[in-house]
PDB file of N, CA and C in Angstrom:
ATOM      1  N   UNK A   1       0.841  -1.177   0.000  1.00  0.00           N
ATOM      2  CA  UNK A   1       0.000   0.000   0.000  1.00  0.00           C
ATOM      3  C   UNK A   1       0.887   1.241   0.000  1.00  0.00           C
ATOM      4  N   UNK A   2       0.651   2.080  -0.998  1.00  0.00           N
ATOM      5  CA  UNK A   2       1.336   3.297  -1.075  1.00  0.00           C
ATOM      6  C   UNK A   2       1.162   4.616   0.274  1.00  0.00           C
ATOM      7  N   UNK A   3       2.280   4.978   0.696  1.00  0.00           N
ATOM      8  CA  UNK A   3       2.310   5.607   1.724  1.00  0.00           C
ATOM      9  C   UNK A   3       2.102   7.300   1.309  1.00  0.00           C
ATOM     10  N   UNK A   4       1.556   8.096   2.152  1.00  0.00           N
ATOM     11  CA  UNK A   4       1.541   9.388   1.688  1.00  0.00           C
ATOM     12  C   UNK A   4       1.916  10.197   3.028  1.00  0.00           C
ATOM     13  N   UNK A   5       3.189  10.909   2.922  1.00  0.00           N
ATOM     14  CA  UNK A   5       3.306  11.951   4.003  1.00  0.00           C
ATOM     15  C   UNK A   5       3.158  13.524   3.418  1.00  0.00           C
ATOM     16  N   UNK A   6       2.708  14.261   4.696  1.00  0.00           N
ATOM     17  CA  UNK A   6       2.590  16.300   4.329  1.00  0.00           C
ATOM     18  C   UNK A   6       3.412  16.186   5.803  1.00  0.00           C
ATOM     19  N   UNK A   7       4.630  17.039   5.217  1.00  0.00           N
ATOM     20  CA  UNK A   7       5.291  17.761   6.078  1.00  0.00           C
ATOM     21  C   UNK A   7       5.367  19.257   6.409  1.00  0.00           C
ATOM     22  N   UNK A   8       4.813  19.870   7.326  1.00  0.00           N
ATOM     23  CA  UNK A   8       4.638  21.324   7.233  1.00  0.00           C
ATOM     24  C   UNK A   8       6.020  21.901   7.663  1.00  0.00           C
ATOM     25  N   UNK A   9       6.635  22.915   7.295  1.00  0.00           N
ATOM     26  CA  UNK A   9       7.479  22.897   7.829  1.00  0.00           C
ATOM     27  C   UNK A   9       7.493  25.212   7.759  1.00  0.00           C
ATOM     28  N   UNK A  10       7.703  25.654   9.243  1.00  0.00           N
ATOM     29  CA  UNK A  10       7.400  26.875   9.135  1.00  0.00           C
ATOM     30  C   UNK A  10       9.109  28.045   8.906  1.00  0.00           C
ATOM     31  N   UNK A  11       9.094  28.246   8.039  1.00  0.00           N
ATOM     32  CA  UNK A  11      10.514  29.350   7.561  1.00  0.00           C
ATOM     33  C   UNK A  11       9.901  30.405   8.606  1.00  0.00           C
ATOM     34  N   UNK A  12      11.407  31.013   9.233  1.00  0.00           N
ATOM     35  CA  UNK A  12      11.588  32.551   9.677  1.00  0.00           C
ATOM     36  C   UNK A  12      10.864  33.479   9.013  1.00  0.00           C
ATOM     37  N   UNK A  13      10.659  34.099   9.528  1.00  0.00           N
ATOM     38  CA  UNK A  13       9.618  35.675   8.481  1.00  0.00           C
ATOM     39  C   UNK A  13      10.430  35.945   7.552  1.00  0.00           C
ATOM     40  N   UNK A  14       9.910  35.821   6.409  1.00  0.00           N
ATOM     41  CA  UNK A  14      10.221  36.560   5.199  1.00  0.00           C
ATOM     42  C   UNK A  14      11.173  35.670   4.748  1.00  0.00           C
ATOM     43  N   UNK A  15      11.562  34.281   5.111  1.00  0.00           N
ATOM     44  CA  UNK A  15      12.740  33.414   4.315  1.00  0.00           C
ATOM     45  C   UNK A  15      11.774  32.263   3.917  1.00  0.00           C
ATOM     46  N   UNK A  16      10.927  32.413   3.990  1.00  0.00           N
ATOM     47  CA  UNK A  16      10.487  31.175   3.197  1.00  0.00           C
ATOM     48  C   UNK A  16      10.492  31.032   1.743  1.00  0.00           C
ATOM     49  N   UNK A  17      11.102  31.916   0.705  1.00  0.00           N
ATOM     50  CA  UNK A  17      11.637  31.629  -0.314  1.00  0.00           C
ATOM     51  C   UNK A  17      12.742  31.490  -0.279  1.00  0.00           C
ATOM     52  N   UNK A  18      13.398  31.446   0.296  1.00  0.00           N
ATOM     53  CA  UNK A  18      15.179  30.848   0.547  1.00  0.00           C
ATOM     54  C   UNK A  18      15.068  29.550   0.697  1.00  0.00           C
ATOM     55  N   UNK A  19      13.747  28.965   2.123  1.00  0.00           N
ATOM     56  CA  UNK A  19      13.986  28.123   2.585  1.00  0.00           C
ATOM     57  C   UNK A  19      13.380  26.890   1.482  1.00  0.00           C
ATOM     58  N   UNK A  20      12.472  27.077   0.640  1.00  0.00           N
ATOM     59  CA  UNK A  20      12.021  26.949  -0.330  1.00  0.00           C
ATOM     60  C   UNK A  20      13.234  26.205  -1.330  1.00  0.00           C
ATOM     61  N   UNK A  21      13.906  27.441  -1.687  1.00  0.00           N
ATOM     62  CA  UNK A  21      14.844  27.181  -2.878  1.00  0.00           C
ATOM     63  C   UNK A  21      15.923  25.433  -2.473  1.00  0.00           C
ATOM     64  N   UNK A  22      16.121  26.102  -1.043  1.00  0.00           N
ATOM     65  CA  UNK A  22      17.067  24.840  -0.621  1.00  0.00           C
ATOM     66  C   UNK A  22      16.564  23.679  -1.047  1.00  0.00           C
ATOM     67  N   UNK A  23      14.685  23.524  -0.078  1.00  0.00           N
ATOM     68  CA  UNK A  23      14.406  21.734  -0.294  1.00  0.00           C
ATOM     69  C   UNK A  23      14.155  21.197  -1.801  1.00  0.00           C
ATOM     70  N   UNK A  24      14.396  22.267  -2.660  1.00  0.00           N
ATOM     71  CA  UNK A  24      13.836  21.874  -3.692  1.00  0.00           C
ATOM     72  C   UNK A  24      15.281  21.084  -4.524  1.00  0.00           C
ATOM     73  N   UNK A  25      16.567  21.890  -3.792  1.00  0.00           N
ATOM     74  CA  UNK A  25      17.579  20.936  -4.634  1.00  0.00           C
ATOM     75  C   UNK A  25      17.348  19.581  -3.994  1.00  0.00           C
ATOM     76  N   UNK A  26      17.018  19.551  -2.539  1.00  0.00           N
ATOM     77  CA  UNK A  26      17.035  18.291  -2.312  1.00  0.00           C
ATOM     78  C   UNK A  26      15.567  16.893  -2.412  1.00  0.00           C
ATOM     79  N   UNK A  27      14.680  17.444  -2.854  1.00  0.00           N
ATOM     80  CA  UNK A  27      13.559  17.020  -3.329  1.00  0.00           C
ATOM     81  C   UNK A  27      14.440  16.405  -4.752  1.00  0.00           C
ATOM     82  N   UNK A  28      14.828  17.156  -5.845  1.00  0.00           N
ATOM     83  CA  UNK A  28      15.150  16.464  -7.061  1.00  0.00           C
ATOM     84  C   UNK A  28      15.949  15.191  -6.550  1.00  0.00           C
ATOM     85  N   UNK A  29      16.722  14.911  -5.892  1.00  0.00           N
ATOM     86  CA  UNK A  29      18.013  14.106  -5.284  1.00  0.00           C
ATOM     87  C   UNK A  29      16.732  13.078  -4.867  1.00  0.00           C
ATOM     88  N   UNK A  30      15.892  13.305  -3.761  1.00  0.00           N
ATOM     89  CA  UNK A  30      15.155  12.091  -3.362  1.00  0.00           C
ATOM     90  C   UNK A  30      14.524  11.228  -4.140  1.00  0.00           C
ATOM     91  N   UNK A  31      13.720  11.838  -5.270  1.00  0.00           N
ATOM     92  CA  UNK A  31      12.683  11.849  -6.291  1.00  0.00           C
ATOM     93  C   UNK A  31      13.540  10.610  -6.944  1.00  0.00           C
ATOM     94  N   UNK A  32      14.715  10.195  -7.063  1.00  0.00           N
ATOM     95  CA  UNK A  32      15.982   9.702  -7.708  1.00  0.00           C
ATOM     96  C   UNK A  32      15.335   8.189  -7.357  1.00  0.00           C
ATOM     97  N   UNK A  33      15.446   8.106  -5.898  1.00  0.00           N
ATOM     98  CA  UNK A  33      15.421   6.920  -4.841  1.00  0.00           C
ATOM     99  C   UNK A  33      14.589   5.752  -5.224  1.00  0.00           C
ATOM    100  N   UNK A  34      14.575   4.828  -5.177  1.00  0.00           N
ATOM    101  CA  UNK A  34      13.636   3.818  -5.558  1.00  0.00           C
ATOM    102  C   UNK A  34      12.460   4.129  -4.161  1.00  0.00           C
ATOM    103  N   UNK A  35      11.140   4.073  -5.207  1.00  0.00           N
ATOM    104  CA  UNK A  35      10.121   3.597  -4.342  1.00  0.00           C
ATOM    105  C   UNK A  35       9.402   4.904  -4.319  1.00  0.00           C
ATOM    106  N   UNK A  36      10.574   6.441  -4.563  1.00  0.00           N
ATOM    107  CA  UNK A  36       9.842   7.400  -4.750  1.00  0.00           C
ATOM    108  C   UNK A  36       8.803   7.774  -5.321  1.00  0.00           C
ATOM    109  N   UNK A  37       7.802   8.208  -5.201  1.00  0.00           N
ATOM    110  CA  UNK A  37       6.498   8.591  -6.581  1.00  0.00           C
ATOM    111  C   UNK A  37       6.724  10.154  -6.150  1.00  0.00           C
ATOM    112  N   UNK A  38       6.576  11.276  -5.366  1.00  0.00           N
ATOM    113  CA  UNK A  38       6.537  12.188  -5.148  1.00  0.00           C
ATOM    114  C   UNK A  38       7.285  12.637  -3.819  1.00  0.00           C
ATOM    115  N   UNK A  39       8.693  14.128  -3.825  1.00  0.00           N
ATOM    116  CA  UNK A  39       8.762  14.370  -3.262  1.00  0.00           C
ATOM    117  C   UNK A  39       9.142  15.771  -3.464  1.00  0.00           C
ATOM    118  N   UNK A  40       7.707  16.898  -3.331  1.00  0.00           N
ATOM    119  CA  UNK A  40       7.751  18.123  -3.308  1.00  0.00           C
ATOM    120  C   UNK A  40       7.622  18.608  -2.777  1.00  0.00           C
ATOM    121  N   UNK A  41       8.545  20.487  -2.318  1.00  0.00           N
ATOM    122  CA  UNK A  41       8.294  21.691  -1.403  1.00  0.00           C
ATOM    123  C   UNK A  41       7.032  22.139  -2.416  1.00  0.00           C
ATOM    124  N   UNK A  42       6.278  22.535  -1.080  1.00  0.00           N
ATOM    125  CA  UNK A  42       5.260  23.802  -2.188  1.00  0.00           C
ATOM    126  C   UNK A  42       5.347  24.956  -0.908  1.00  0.00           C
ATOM    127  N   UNK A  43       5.135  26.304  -1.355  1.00  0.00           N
ATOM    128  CA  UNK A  43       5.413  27.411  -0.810  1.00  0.00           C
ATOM    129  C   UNK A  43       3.758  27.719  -0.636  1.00  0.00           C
ATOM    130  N   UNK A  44       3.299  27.963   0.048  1.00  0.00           N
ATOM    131  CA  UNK A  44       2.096  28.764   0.411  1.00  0.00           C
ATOM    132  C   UNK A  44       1.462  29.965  -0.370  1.00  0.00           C
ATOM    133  N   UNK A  45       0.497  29.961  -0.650  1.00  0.00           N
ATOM    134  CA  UNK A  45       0.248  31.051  -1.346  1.00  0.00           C
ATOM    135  C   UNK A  45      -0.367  32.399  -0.644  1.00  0.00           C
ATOM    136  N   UNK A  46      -0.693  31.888   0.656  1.00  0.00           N
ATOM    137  CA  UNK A  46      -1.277  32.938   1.844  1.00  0.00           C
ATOM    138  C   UNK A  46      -0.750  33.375   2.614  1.00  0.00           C
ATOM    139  N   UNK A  47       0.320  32.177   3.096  1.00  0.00           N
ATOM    140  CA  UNK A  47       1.632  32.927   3.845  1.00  0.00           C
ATOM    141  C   UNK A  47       3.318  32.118   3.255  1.00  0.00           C
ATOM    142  N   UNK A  48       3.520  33.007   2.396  1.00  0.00           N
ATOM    143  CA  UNK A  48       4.923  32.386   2.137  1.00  0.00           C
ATOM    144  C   UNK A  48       5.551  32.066   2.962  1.00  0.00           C
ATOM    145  N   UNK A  49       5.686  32.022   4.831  1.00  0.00           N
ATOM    146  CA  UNK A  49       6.907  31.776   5.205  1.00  0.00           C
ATOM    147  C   UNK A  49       6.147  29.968   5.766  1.00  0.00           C
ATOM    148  N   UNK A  50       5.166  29.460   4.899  1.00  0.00           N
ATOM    149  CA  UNK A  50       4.660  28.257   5.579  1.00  0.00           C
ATOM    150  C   UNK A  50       4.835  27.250   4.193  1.00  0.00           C
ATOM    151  N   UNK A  51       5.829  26.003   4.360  1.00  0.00           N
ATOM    152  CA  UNK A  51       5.612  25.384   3.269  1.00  0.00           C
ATOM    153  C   UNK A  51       5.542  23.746   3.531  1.00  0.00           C
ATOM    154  N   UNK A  52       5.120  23.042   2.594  1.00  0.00           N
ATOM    155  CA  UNK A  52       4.777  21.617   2.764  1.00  0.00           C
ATOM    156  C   UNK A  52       5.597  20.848   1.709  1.00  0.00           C
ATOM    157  N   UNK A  53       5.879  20.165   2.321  1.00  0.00           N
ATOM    158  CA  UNK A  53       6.649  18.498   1.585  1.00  0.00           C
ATOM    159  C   UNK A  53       5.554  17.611   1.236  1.00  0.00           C
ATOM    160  N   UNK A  54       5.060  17.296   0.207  1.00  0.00           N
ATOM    161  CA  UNK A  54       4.653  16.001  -0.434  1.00  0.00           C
ATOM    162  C   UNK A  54       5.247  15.043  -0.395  1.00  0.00           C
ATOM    163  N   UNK A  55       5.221  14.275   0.161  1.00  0.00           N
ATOM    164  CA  UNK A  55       5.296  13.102  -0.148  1.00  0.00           C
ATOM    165  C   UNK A  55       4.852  11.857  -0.670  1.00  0.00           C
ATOM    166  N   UNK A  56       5.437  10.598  -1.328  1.00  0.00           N
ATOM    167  CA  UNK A  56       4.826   9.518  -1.873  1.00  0.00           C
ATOM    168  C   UNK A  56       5.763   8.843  -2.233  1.00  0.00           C
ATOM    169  N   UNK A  57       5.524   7.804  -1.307  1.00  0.00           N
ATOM    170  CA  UNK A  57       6.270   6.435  -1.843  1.00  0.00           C
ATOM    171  C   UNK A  57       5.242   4.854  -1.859  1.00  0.00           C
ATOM    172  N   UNK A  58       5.777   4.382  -2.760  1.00  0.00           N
ATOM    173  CA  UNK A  58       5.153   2.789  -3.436  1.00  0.00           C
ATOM    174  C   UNK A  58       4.771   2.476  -1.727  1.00  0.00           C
ATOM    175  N   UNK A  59       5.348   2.623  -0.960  1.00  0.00           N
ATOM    176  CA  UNK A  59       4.499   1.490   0.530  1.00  0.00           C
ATOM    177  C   UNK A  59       6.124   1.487   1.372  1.00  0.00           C
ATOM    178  N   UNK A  60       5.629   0.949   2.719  1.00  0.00           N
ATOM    179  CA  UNK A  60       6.238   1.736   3.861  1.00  0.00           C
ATOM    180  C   UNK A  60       7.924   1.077   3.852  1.00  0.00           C
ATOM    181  N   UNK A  61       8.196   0.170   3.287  1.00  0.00           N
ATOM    182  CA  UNK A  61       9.369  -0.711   3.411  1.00  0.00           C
ATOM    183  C   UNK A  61      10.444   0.544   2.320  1.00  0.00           C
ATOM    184  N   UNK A  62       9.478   0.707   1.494  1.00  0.00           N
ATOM    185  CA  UNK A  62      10.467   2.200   0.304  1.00  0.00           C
ATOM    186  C   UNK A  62      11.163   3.490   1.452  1.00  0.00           C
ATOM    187  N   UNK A  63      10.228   3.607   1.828  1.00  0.00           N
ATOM    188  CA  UNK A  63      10.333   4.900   2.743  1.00  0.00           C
ATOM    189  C   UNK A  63      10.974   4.585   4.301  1.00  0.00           C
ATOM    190  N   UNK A  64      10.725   3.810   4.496  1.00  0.00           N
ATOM    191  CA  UNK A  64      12.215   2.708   5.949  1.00  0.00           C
ATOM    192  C   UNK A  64      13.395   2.955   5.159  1.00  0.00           C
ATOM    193  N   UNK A  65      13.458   2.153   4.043  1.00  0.00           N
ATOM    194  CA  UNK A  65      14.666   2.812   3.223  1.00  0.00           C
ATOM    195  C   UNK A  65      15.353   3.939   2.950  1.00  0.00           C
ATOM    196  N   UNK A  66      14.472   4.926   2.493  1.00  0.00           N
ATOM    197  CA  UNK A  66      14.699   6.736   2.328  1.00  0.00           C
ATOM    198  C   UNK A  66      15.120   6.875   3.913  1.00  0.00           C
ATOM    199  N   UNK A  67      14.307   6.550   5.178  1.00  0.00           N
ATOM    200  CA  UNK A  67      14.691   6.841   6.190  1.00  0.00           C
ATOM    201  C   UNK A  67      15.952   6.714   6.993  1.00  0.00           C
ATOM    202  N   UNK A  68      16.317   5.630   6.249  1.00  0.00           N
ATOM    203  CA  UNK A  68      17.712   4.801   6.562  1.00  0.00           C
ATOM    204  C   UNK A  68      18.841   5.394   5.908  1.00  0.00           C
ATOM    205  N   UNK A  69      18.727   5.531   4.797  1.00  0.00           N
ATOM    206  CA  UNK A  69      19.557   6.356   3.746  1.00  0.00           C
ATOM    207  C   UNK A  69      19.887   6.963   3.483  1.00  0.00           C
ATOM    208  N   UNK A  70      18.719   7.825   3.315  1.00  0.00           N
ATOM    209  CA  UNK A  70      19.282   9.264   2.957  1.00  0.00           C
ATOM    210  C   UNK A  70      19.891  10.479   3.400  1.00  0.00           C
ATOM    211  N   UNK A  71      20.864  10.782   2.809  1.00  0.00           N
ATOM    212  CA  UNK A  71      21.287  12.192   3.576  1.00  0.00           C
ATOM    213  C   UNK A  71      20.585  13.225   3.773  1.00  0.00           C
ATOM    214  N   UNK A  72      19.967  13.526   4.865  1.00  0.00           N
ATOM    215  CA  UNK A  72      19.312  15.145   5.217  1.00  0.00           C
ATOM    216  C   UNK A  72      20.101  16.421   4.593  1.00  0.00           C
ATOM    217  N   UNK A  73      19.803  17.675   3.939  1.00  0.00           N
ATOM    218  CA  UNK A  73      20.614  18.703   3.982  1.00  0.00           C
ATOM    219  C   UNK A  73      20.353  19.257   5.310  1.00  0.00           C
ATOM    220  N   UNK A  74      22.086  19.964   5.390  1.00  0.00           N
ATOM    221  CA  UNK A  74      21.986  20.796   6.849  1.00  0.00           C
ATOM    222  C   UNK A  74      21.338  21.827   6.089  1.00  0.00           C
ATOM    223  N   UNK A  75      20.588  22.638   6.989  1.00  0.00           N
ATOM    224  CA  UNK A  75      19.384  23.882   6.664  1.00  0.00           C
ATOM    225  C   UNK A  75      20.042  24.279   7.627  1.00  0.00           C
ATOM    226  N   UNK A  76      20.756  26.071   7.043  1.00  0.00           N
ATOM    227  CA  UNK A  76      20.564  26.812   8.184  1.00  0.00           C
ATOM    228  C   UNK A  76      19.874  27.216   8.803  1.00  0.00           C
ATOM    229  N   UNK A  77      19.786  26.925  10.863  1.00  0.00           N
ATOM    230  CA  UNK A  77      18.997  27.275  11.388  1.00  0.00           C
ATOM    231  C   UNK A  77      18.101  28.645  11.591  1.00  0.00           C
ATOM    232  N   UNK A  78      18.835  30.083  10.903  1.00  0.00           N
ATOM    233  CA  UNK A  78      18.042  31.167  11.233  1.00  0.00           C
ATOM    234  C   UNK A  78      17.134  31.283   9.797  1.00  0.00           C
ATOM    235  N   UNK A  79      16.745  29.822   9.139  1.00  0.00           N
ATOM    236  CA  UNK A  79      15.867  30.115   7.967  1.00  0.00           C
ATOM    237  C   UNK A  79      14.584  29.183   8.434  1.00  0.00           C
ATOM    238  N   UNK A  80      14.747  28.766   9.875  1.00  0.00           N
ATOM    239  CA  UNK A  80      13.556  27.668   9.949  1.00  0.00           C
ATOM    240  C   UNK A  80      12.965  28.305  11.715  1.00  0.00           C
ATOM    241  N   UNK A  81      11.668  27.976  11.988  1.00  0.00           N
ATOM    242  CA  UNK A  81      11.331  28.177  13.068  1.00  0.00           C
ATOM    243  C   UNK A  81      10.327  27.321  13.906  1.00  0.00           C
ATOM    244  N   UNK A  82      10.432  26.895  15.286  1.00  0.00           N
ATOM    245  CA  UNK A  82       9.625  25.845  15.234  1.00  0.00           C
ATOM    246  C   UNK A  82      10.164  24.603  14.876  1.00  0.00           C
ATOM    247  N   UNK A  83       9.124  23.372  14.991  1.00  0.00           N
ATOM    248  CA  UNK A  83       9.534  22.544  14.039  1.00  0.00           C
ATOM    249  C   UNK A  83       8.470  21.707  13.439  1.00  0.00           C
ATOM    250  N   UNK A  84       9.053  20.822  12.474  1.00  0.00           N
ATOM    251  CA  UNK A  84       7.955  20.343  11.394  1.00  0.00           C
ATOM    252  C   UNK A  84       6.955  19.379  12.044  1.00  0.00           C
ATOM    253  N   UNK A  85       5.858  19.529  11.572  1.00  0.00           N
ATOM    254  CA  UNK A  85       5.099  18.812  11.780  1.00  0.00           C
ATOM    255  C   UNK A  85       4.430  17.793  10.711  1.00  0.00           C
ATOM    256  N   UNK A  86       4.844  16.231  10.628  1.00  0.00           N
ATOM    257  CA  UNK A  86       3.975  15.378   9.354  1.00  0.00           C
ATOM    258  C   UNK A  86       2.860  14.346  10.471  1.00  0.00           C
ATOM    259  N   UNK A  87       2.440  14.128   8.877  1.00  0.00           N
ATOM    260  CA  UNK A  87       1.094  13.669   9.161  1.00  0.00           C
ATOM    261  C   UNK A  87       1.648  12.414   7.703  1.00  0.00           C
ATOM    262  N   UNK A  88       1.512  11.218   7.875  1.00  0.00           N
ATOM    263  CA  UNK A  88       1.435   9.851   7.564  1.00  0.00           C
ATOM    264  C   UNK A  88      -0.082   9.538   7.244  1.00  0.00           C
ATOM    265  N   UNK A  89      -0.476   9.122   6.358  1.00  0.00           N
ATOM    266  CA  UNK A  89      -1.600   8.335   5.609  1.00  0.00           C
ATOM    267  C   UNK A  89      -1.307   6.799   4.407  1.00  0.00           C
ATOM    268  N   UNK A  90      -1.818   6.122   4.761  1.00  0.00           N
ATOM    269  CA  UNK A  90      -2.153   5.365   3.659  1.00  0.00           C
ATOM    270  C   UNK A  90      -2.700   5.606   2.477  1.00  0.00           C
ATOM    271  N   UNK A  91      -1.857   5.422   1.640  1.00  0.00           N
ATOM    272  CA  UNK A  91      -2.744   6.177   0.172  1.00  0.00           C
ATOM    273  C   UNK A  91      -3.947   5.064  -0.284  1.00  0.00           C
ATOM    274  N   UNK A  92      -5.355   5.164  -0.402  1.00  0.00           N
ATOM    275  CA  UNK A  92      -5.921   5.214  -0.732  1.00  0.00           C
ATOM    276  C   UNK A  92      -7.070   5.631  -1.936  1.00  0.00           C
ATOM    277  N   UNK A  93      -7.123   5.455  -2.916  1.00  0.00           N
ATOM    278  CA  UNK A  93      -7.558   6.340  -3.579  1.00  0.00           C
ATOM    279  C   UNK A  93      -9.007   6.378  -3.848  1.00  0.00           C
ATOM    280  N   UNK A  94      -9.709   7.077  -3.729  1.00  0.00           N
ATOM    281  CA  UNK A  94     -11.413   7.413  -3.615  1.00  0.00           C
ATOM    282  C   UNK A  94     -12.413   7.429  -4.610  1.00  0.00           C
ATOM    283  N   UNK A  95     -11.169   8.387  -5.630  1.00  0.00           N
ATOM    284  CA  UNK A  95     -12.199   8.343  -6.763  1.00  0.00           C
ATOM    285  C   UNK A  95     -11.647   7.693  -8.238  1.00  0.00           C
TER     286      UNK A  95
END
């Protein structure tokens, strides 16, 4: 069963297009990984300094893997605030 994570993740005032630019080099790099189906920043359109990670991988043994594996980028800390909050679902599809 295909797994689906949203990672919120809140940028400093006014850097959330910096913070933006970063995950996106490292989104292309993941996207690479076996098992990947989706892994995108999207920037907010109401408040730029709030953005979300898409996620999607084929089912949970792919993503144990990514978890195991992959290198995190260091993010400088005065571009992030708080910390992220995901939310895990089973992909399902409805319609």
């Amino acid at each position: 069963m295909a797994i689906r994570l949203i990672v919120t993740i809140a940028a400093a005032p006014g850097r959330g297009a910096e913070l933006a630019q970063l995950y996106s080099a490292y989104c292309t790099e993941v996207m690479k990984e076996p098992g990947c189906e989706q892994f995108e920043v999207f920037q907010s359109a109401v408040d730029p300094d709030k953005l979300v990670l898409l996620e999607r991988w084929i089912d949970k043994a792919a993503l144990d893997v990514h978890a195991l594996t992959s290198v995190r980028p260091t993010m400088p800390p005065e571009l992030r605030v708080g910390t992220s909050e995901r939310e895990d679902y089973e992909y399902n599809r409805t319609r």
